[in-house]
C-alpha atoms as a PDB file:
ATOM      1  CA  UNK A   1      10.095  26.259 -39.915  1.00  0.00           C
ATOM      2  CA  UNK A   2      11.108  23.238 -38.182  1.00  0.00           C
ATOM      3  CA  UNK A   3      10.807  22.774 -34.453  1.00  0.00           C
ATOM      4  CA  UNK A   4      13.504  20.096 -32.330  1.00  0.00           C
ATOM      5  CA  UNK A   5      11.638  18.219 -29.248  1.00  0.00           C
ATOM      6  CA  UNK A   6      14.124  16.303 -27.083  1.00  0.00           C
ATOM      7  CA  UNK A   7      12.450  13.999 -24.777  1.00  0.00           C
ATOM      8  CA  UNK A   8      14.132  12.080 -21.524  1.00  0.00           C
ATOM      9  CA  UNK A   9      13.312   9.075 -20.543  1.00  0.00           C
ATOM     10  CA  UNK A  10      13.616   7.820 -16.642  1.00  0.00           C
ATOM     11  CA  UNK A  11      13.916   4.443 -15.650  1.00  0.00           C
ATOM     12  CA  UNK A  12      11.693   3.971 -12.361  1.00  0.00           C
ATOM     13  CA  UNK A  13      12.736   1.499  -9.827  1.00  0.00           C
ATOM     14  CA  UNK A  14      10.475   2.251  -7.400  1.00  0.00           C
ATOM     15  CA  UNK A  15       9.183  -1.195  -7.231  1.00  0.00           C
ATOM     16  CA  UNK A  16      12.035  -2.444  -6.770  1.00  0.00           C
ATOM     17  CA  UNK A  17      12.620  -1.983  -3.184  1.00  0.00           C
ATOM     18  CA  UNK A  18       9.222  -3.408  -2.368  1.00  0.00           C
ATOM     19  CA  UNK A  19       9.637  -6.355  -5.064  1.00  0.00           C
ATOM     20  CA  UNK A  20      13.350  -6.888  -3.112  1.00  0.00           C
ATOM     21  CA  UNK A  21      11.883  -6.957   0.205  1.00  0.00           C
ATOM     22  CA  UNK A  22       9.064  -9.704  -0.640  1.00  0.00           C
ATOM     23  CA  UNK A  23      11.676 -11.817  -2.156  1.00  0.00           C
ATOM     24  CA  UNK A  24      13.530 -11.551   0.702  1.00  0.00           C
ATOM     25  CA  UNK A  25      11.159 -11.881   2.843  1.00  0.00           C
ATOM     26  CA  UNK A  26      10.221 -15.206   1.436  1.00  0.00           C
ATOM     27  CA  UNK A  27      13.427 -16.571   2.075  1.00  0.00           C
ATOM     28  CA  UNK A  28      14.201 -15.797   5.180  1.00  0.00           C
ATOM     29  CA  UNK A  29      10.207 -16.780   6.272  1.00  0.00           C
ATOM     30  CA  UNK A  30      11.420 -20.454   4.403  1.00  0.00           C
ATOM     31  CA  UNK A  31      14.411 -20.441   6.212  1.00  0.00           C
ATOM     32  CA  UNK A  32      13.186 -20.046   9.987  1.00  0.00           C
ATOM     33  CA  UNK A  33      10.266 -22.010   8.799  1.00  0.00           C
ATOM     34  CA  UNK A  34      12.724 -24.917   8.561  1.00  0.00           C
ATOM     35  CA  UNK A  35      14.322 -24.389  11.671  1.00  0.00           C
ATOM     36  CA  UNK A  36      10.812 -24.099  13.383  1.00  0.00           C
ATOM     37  CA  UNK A  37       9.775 -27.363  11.975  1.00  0.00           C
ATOM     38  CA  UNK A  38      12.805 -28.998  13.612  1.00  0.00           C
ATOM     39  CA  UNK A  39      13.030 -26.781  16.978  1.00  0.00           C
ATOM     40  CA  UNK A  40       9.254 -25.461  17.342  1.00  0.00           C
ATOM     41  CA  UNK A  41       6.872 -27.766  15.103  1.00  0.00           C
ATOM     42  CA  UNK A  42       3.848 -26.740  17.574  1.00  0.00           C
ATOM     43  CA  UNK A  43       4.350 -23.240  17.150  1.00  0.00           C
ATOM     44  CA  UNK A  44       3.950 -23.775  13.496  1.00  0.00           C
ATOM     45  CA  UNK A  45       1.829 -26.758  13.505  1.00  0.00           C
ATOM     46  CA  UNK A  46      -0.717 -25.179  16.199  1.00  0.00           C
ATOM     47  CA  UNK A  47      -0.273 -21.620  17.397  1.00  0.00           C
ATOM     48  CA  UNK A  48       0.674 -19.638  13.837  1.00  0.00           C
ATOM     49  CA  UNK A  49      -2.313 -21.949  12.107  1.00  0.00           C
ATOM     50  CA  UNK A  50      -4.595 -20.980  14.773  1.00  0.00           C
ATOM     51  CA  UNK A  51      -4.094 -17.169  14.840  1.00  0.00           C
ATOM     52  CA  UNK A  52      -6.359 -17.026  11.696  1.00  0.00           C
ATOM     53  CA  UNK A  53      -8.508 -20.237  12.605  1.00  0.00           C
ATOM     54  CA  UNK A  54      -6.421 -22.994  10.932  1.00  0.00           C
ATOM     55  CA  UNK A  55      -4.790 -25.820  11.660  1.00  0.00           C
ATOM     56  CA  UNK A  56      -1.981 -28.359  10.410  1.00  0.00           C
ATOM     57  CA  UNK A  57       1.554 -28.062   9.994  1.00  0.00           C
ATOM     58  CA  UNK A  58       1.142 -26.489   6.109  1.00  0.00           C
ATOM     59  CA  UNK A  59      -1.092 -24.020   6.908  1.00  0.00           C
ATOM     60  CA  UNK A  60       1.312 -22.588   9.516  1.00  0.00           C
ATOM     61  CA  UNK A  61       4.491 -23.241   6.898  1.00  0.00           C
ATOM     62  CA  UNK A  62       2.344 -20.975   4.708  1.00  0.00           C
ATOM     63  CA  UNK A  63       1.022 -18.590   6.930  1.00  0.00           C
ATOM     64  CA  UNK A  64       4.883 -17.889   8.263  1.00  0.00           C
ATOM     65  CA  UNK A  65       6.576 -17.493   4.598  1.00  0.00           C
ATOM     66  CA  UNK A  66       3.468 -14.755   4.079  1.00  0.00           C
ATOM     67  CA  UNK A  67       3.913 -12.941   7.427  1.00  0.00           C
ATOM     68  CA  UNK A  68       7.832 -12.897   6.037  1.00  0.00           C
ATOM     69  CA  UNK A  69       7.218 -11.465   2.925  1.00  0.00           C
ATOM     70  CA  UNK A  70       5.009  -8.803   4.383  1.00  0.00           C
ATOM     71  CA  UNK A  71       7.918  -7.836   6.984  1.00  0.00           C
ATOM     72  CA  UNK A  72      10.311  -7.754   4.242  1.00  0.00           C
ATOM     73  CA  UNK A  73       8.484  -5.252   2.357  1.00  0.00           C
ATOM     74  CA  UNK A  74       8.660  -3.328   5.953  1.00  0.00           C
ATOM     75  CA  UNK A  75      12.163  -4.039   6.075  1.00  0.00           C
ATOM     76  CA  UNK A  76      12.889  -2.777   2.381  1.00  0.00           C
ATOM     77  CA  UNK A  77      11.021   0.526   3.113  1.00  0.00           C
ATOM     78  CA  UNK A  78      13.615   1.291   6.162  1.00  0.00           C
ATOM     79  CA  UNK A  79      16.584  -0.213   4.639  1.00  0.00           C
ATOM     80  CA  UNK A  80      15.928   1.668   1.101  1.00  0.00           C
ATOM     81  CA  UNK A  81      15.942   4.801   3.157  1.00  0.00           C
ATOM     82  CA  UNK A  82      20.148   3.979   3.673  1.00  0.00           C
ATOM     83  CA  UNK A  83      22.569   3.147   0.998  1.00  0.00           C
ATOM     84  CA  UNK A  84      23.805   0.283   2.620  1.00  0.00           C
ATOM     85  CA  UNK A  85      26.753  -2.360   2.140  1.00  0.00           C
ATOM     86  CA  UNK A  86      26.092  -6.122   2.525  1.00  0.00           C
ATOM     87  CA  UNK A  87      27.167  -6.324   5.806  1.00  0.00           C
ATOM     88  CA  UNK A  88      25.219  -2.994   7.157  1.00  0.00           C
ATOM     89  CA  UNK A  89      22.329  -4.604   5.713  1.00  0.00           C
ATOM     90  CA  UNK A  90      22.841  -7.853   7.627  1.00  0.00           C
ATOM     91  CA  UNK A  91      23.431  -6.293  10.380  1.00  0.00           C
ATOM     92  CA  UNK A  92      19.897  -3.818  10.122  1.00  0.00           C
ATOM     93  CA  UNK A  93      18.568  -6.950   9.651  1.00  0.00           C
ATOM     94  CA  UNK A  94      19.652  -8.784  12.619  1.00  0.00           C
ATOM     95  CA  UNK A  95      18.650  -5.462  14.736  1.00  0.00           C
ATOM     96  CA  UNK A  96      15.090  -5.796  12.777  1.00  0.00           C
ATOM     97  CA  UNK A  97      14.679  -9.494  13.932  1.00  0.00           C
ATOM     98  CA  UNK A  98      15.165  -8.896  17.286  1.00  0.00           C
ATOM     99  CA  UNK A  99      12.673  -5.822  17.821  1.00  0.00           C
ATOM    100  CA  UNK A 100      10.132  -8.731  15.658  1.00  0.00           C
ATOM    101  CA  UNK A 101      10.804 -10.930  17.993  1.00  0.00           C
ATOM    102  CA  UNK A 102      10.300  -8.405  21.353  1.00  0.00           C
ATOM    103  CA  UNK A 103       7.031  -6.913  19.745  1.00  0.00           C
ATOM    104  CA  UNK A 104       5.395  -9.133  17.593  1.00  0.00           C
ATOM    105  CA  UNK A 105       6.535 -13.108  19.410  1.00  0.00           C
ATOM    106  CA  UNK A 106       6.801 -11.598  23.017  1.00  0.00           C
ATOM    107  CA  UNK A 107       3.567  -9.516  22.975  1.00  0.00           C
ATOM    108  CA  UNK A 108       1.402  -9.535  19.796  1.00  0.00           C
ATOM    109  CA  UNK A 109       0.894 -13.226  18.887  1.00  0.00           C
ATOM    110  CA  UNK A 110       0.052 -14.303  22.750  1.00  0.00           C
ATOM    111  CA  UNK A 111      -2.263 -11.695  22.826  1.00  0.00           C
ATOM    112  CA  UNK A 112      -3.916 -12.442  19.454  1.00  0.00           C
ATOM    113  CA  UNK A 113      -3.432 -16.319  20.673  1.00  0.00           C
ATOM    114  CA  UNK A 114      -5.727 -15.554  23.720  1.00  0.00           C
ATOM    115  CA  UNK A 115      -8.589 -13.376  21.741  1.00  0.00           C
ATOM    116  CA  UNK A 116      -8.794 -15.628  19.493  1.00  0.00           C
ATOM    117  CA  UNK A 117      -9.006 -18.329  21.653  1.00  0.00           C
ATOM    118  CA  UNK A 118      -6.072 -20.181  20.689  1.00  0.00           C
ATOM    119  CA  UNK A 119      -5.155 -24.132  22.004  1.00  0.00           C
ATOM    120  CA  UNK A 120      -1.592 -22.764  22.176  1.00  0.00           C
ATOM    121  CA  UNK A 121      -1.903 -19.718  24.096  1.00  0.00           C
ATOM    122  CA  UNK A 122       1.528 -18.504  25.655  1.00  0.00           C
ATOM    123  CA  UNK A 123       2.251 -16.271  28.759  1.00  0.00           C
ATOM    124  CA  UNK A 124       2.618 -12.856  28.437  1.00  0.00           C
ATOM    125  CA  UNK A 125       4.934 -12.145  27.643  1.00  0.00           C
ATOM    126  CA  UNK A 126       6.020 -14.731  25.519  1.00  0.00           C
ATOM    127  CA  UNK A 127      10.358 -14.648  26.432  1.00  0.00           C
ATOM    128  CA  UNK A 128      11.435 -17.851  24.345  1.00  0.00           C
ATOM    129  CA  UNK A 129      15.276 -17.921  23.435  1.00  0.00           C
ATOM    130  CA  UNK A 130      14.384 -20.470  20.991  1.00  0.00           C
ATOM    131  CA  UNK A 131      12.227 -17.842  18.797  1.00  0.00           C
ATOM    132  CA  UNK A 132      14.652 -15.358  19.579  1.00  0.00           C
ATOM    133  CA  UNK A 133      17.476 -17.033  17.514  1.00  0.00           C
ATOM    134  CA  UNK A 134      14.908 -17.618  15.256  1.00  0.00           C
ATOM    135  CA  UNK A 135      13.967 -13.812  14.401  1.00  0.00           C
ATOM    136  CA  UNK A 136      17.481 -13.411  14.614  1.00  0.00           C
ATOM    137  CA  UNK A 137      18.073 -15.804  11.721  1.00  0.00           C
ATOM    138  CA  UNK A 138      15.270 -14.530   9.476  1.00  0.00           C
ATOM    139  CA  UNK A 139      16.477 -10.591  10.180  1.00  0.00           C
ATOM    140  CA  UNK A 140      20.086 -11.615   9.228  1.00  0.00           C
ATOM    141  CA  UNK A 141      18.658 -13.737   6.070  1.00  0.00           C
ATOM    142  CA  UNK A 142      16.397 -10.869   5.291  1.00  0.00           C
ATOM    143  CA  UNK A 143      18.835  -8.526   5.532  1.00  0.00           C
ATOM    144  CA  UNK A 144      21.421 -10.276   2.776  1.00  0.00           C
ATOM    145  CA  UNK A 145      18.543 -11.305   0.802  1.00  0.00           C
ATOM    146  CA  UNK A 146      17.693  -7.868   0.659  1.00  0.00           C
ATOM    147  CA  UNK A 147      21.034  -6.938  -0.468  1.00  0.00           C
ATOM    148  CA  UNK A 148      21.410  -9.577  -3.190  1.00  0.00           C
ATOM    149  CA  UNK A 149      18.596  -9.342  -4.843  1.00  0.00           C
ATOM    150  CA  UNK A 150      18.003  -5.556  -4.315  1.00  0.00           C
ATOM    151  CA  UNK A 151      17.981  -3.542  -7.990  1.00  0.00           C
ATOM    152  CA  UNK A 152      17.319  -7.056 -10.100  1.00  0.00           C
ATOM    153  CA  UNK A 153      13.576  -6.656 -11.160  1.00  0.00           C
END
């Protein structure tokens, strides 16, 4: 007697999302990086070195690209939540760079500036329209990054 066994076979994608959000992340972190260097180079020279005891202009270049890739994976795990369009996905991620920019540049980083005893140690809060259009930037780079690149691993 002969028995039949079918089998199925799933394609997972569940790192993709994650792997999506690093990439884009990345890019976006390069890109306001290169606006910083021309519009804040002691932010990224001074204050993002010196949150983790560093100093120099590359250290901070690198420190920024990794804090980007770590809030693109946070802004793959809302955005994979949506089935969104290109545009919807820019425009989640301009929304997402402006709530960075009110929690993490406006209150966060001067706080971790001051306990850490930071040279560059900014009010509180920290209301700079410079880094504003800045998170702004990286959220709407994110965001089409995202998009792009999102399903390609």
């Amino acid at each position: 007697m002969a028995t039949e066994a079918t089998m199925q076979t799933v394609e997972s994608t569940s790192n993709d999302d994650w792997q999506a959000g690093v990439l884009a992340g990345i890019i976006g972190g390069i890109v306001m990086g290169a606006m910083m260097v021309m519009q804040m180079r002691p932010a990224l020279e001074v204050a993002i070195p010196s949150m983790y005891f560093f100093s120099g202009g590359l250290a901070g270049f690198t420190i920024h690209v990794a804090h980007g890739a770590i809030l693109g994976v946070v802004f793959a795990a809302v955005a994979a939540t949506r089935n969104l369009s290109t545009g919807q996905s820019l425009g989640l991620g301009v929304a997402y760079g402006v709530a960075l920019w009110a929690v993490l540049a406006v209150f966060v980083m001067p706080v971790w500036l001051s306990v850490v005893g930071s040279p560059a140690n900014p009010p509180l809060p920290n209301v700079n329209t410079t880094s504003l259009v800045g998170h702004v930037v990286y959220g709407g780079v994110v965001g089409v990054a995202y998009s792009a690149v999102r399903g390609r691993f």
